[in-house]
C-alpha atoms as a PDB file:
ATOM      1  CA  UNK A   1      -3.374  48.842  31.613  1.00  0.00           C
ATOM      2  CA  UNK A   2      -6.240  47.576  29.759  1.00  0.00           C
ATOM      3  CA  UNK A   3      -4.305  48.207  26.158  1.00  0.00           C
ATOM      4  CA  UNK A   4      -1.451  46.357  27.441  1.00  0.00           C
ATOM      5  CA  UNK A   5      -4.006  43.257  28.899  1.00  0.00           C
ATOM      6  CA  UNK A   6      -5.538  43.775  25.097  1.00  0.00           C
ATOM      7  CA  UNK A   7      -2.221  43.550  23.441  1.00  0.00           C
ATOM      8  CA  UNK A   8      -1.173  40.413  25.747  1.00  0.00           C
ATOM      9  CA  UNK A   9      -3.994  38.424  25.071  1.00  0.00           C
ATOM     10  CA  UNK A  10      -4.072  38.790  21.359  1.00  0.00           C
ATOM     11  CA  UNK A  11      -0.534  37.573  21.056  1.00  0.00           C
ATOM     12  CA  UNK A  12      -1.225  33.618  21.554  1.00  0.00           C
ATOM     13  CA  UNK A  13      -3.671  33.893  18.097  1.00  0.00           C
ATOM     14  CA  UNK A  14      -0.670  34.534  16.198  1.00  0.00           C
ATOM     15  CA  UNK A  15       0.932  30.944  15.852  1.00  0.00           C
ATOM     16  CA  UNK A  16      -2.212  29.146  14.221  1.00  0.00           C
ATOM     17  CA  UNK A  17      -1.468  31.002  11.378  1.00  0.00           C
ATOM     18  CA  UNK A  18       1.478  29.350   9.871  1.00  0.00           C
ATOM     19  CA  UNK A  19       0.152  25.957  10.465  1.00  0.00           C
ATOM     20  CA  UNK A  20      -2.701  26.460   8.304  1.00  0.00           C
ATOM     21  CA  UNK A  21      -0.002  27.864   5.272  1.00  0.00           C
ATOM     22  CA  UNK A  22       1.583  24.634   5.932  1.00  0.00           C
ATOM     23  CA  UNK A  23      -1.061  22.593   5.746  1.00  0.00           C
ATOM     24  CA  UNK A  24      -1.938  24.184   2.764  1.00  0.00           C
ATOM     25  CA  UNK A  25       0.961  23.425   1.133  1.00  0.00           C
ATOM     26  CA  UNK A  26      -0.090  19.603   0.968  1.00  0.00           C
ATOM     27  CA  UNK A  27      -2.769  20.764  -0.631  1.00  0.00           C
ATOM     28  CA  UNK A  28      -1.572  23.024  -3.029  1.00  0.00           C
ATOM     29  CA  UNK A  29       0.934  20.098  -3.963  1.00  0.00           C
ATOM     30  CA  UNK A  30      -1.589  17.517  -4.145  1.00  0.00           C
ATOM     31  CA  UNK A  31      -3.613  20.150  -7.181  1.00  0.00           C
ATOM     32  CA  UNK A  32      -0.119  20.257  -8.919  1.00  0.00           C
ATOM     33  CA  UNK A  33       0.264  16.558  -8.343  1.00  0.00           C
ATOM     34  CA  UNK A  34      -3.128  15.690 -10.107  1.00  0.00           C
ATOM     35  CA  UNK A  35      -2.344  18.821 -12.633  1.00  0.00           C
ATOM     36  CA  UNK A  36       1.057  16.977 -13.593  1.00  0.00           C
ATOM     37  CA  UNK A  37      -0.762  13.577 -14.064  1.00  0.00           C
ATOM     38  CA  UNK A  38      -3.362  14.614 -16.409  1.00  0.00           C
ATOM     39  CA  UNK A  39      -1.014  16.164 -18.603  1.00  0.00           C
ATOM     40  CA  UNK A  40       1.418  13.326 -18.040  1.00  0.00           C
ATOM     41  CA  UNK A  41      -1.753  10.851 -19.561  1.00  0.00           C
ATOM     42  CA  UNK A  42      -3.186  13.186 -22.294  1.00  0.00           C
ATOM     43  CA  UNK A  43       0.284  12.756 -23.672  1.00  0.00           C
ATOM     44  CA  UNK A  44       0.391   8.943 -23.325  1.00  0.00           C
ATOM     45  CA  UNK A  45      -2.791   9.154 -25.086  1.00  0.00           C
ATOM     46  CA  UNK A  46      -2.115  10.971 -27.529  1.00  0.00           C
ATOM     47  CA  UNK A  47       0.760   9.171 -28.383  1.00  0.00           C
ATOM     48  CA  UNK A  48      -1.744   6.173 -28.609  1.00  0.00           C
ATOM     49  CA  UNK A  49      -4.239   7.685 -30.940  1.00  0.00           C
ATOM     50  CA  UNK A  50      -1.539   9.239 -33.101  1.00  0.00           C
ATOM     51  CA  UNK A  51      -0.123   5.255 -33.396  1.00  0.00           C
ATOM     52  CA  UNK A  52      -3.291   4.284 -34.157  1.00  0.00           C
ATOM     53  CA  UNK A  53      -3.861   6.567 -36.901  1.00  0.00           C
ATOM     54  CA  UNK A  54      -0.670   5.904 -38.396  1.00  0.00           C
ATOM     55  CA  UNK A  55      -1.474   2.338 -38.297  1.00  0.00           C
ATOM     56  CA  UNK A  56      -4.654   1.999 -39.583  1.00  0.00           C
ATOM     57  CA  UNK A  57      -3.363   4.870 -42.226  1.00  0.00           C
ATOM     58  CA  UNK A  58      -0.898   2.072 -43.514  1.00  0.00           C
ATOM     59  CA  UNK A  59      -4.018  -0.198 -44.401  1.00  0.00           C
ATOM     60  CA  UNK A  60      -3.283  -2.227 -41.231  1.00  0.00           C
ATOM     61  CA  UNK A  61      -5.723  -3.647 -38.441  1.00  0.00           C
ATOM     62  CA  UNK A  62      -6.115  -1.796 -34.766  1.00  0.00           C
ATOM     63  CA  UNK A  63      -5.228  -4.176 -32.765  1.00  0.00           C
ATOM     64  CA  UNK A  64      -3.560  -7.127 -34.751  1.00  0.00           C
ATOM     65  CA  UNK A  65      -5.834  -9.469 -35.635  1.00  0.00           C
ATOM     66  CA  UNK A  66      -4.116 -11.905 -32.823  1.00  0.00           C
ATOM     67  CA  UNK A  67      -5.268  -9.893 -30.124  1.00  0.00           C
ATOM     68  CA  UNK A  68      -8.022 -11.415 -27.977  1.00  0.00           C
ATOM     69  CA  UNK A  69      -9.560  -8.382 -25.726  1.00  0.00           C
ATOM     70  CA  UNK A  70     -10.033  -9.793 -22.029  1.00  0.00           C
ATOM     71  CA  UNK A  71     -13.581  -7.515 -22.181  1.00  0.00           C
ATOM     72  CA  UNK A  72     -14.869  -8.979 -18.613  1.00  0.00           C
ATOM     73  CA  UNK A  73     -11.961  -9.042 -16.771  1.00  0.00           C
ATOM     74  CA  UNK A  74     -10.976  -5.707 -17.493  1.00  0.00           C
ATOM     75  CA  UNK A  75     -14.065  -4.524 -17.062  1.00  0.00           C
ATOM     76  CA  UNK A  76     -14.690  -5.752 -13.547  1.00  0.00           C
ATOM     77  CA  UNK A  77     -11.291  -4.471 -12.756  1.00  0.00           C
ATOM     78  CA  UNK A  78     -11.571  -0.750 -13.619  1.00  0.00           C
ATOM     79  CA  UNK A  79     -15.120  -0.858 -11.634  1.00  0.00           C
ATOM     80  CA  UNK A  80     -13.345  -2.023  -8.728  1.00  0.00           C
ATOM     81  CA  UNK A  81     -11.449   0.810  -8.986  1.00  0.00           C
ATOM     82  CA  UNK A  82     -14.174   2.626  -9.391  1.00  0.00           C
ATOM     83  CA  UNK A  83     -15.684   1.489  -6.305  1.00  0.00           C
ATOM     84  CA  UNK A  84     -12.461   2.347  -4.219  1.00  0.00           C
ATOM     85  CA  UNK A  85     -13.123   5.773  -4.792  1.00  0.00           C
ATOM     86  CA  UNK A  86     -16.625   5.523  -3.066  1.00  0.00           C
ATOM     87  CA  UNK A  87     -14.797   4.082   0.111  1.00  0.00           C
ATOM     88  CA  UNK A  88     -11.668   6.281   0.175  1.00  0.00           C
ATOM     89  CA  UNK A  89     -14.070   9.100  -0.101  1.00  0.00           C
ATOM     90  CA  UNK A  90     -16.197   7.255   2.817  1.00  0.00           C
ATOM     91  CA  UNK A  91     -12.886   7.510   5.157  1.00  0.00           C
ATOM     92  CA  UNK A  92     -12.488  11.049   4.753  1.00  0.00           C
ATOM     93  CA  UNK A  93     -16.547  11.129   5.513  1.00  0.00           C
ATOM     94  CA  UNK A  94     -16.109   9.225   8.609  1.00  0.00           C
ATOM     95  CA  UNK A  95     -13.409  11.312  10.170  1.00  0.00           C
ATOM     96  CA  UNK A  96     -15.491  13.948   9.817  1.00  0.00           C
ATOM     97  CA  UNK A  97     -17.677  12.020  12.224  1.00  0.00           C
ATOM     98  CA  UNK A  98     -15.185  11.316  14.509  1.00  0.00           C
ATOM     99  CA  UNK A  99     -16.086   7.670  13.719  1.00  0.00           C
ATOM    100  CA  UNK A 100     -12.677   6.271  14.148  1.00  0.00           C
ATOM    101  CA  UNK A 101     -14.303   2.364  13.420  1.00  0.00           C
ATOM    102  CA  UNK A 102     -15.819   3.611  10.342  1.00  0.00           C
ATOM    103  CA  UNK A 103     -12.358   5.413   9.130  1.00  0.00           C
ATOM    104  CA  UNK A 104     -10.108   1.932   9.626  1.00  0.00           C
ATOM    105  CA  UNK A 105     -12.817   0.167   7.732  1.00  0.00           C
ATOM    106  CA  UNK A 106     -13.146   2.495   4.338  1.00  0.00           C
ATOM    107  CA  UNK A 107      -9.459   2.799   4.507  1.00  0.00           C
ATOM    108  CA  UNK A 108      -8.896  -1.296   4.418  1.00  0.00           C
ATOM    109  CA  UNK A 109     -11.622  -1.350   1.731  1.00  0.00           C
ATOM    110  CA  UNK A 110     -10.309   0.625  -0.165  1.00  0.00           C
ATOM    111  CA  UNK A 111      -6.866  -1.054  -0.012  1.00  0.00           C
ATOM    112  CA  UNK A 112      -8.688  -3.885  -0.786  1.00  0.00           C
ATOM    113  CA  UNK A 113     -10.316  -2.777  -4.042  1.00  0.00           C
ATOM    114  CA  UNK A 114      -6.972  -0.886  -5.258  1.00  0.00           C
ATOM    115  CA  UNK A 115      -4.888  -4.821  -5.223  1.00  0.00           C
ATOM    116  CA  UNK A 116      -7.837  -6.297  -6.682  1.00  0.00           C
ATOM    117  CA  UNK A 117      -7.669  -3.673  -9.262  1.00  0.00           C
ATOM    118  CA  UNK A 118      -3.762  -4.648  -9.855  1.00  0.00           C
ATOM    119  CA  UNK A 119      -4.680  -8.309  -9.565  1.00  0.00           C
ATOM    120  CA  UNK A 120      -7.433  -7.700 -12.437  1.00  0.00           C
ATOM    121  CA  UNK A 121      -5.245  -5.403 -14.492  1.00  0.00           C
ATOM    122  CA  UNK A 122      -1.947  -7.953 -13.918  1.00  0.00           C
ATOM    123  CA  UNK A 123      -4.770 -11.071 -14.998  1.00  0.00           C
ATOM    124  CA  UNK A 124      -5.579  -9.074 -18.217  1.00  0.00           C
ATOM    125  CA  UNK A 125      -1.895  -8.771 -19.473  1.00  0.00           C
ATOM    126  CA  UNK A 126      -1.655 -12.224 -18.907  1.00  0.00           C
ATOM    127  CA  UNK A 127      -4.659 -13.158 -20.905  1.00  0.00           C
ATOM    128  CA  UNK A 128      -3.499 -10.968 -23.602  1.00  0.00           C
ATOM    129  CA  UNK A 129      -0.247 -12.898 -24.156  1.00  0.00           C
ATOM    130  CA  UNK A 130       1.288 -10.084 -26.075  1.00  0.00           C
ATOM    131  CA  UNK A 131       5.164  -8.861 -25.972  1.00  0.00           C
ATOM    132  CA  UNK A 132       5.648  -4.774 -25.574  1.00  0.00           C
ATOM    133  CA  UNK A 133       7.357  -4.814 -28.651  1.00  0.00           C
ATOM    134  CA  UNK A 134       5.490  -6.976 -30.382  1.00  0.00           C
ATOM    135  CA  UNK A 135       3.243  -4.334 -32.376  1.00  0.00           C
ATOM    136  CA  UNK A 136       2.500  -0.249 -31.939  1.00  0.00           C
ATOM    137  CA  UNK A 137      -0.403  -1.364 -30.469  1.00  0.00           C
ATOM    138  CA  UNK A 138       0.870  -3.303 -27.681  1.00  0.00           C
ATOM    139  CA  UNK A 139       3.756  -0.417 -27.344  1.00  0.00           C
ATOM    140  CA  UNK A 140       1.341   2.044 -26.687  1.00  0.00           C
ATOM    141  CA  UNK A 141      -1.073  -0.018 -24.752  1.00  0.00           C
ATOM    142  CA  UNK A 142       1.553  -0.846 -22.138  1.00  0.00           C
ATOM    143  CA  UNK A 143       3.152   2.355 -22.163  1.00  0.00           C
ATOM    144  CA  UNK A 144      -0.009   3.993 -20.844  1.00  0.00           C
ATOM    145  CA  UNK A 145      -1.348   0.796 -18.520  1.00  0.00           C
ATOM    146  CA  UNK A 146       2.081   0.051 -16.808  1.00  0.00           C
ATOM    147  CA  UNK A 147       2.484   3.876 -16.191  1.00  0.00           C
ATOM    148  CA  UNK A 148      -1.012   4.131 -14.380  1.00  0.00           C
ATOM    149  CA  UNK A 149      -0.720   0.761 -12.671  1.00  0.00           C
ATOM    150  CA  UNK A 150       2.001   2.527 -11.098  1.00  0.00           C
ATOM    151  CA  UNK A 151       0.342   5.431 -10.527  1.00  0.00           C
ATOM    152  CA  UNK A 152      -2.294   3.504  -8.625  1.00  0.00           C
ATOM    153  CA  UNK A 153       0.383   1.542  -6.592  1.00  0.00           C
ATOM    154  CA  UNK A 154       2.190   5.083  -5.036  1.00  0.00           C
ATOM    155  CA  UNK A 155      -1.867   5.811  -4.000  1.00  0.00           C
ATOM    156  CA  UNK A 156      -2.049   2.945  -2.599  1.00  0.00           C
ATOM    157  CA  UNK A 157       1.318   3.592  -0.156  1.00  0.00           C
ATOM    158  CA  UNK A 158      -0.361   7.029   0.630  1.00  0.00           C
ATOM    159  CA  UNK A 159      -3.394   5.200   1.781  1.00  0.00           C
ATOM    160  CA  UNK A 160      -1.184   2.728   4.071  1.00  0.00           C
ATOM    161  CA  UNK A 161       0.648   5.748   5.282  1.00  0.00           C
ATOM    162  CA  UNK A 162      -2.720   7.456   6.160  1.00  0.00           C
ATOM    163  CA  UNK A 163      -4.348   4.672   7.933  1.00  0.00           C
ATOM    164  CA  UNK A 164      -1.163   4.321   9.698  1.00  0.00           C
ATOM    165  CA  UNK A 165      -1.154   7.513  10.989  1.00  0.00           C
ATOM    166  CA  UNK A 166      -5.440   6.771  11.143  1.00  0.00           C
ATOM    167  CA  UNK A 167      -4.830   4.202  13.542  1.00  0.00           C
ATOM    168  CA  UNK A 168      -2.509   6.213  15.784  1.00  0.00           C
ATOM    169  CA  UNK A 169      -5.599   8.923  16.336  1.00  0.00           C
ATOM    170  CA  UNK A 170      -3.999  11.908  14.432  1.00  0.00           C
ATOM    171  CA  UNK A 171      -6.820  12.832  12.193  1.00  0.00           C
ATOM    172  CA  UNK A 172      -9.958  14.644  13.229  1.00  0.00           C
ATOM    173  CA  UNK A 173     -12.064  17.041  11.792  1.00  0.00           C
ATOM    174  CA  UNK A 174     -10.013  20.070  12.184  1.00  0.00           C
ATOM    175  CA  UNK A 175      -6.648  17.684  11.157  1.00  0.00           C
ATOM    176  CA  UNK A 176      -7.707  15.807   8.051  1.00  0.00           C
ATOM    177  CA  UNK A 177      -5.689  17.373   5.156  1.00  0.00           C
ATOM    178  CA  UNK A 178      -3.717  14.206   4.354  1.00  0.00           C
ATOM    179  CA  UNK A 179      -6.497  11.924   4.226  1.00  0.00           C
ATOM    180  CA  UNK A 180      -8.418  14.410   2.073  1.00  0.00           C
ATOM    181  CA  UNK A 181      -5.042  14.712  -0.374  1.00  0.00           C
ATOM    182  CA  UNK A 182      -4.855  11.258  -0.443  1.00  0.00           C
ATOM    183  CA  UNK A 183      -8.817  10.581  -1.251  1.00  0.00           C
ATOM    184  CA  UNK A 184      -8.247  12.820  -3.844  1.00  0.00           C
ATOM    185  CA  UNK A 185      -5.472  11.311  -5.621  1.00  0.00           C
ATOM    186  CA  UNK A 186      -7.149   8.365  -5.502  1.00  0.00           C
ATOM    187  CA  UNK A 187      -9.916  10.291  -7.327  1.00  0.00           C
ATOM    188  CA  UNK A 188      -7.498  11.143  -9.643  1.00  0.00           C
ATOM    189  CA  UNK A 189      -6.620   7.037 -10.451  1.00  0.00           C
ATOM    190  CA  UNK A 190      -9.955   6.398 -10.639  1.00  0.00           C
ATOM    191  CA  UNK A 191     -10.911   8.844 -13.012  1.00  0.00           C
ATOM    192  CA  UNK A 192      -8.120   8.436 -15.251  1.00  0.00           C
ATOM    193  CA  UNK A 193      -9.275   4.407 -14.954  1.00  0.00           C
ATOM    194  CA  UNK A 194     -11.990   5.468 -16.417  1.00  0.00           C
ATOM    195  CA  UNK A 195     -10.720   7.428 -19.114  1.00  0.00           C
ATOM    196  CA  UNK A 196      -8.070   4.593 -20.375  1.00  0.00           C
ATOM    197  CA  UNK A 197     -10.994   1.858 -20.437  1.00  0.00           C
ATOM    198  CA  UNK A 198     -12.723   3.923 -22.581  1.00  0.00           C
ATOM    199  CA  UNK A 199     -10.058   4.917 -24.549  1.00  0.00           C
ATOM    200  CA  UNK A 200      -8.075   1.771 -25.057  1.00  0.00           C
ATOM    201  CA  UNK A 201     -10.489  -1.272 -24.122  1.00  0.00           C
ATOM    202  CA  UNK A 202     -13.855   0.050 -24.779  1.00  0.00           C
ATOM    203  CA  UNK A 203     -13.281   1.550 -28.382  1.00  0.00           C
ATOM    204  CA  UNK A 204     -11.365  -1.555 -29.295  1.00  0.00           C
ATOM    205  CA  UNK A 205     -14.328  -3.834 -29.306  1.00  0.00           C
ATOM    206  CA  UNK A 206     -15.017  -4.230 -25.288  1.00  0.00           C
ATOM    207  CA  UNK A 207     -18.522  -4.559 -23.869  1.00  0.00           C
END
């Protein structure tokens, strides 16, 4: 009797099991997500510093001399992205709290800061007044800014889908995976911000 009341009340345990493997599989897709990016922009890189050695292997300048670098522009932009990682890190900090307030506020910064970021990047282009196809360098240069603009715009639907799903009370503590995915593929943007100012903008004369 008391082996059978043992076995009986071990048996509702069981289910919780395959919701965490599926939970982990956002995860696990979210690593190969970030894995596929960084290869996906260390060849778009490359590609850009083998152009540039080619050019500048011809005897010719890198960037044309026509080029006018929007330095503060871009560099306020790629800080504000910068500074949407801080508050899409803060949501996943304040769900942790159970601070639902807190959660809807980080989330609609950081929305904020990502279409600023797209405003300053789309301002930049602009002030460049430069065709694709007008030299290797502006080839390259838009081959690796257009892809992560667009990189940073499918983060930004994952944050609206988040704080969609934030404002209808499904994330707690013990249910937070997507927000913590989608922090850290924002992560991801910003870091590879980073990377491309320094690689493209900085070393080509920026502050």
């Amino acid at each position: 009797m008391t082996a059978t009341g043992t076995s009986s009340s071990l048996l509702p345990a069981l289910p919780p099991a395959p919701e965490v493997g599926r939970r982990n599989v956002l995860l696990v897709g979210t690593v190969f997500l970030i894995a596929a990016g960084t290869t996906l922009f260390g060849g778009l890189l490359a590609g850009y510093f083998s152009a540039r050695e080619m050019v500048e292997a011809g005897g010719e300048v890198w960037p044309p001399d026509e080029v006018v670098i929007p330095n503060v522009p871009l560099f306020v932009g790629y800080l504000t992205l910068l500074m949407s990682s801080v508050t899409a890190q803060w949501s996943v900090s304040a769900i942790n709290g159970r601070d639902r307030r807190t959660t809807y506020v980080a989330i609609g910064l950081t929305l904020v800061l990502g279409l600023a970021f797209v405003n300053a990047l789309s301002f930049s282009w602009a002030a460049l007044d430069i065709a694709a196809e007008s030299s290797r360098f502006a080839t390259t240069m838009f081959a690796v800014t257009v892809t992560h603009l667009l990189v940073v715009i499918a983060a930004l639907v994952a944050f609206v889908v988040v704080g969609f799903r934030a404002l209808g009370g499904q994330f707690s503590p013990a249910n937070r995976e997507p927000m913590v995915c989608a922090a850290a593929f924002w992560h991801f943007c910003a870091a590879i911000g980073l990377v491309i100012w320094y690689c493209i903008w900085f070393l080509e004369g920026g502050p």
